[in-house]
Protein backbone atom coordinates (compact mmCIF):
# COMPACT_ATOMS: atom_id res chain seq x y z
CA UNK A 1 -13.38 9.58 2.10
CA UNK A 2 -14.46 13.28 1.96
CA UNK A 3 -12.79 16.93 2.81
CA UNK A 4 -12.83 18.81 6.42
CA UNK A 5 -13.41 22.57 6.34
CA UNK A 6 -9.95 24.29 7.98
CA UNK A 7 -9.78 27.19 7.90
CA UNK A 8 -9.45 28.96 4.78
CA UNK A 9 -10.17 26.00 2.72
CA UNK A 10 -10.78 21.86 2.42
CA UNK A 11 -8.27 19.33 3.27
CA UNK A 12 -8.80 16.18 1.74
CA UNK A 13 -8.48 13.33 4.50
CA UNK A 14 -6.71 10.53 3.05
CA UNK A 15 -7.76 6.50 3.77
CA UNK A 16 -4.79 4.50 5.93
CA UNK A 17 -4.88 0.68 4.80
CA UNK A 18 -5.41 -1.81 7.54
CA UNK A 19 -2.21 -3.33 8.27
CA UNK A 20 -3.82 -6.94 7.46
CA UNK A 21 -3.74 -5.31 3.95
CA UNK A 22 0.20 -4.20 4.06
CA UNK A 23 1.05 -7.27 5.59
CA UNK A 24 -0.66 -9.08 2.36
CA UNK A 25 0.95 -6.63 0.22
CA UNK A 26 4.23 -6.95 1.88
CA UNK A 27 4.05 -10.78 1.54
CA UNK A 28 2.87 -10.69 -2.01
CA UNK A 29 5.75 -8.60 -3.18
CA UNK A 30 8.53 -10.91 -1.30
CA UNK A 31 6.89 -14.07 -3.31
CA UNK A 32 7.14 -12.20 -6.77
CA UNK A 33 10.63 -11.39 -5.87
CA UNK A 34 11.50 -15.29 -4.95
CA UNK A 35 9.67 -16.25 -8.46
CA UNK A 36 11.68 -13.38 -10.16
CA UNK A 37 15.06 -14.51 -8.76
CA UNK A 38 14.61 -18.39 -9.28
CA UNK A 39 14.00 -17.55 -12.58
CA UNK A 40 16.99 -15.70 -13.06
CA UNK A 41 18.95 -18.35 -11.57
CA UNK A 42 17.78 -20.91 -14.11
């Protein structure tokens, strides 16, 4: 994103995901885990 003058020198400002993105990621991960343990079960 960039870097904010404090001070006696730059702090880089970091992005925060939208939570429509961790709630994809969060559902994403919980379906490779159900494909991961019905595998294991076969």
């Amino acid at each position: 994103m960039g870097s904010v003058a404090v001070g006696s020198g730059d702090t880089v400002v970091a992005n925060v995901p939208e939570p429509g993105t961790l709630g994809l990621l969060g559902t994403g991960l919980v379906g490779l885990a159900g494909i991961v343990r019905k595998k294991l079960k076969a």
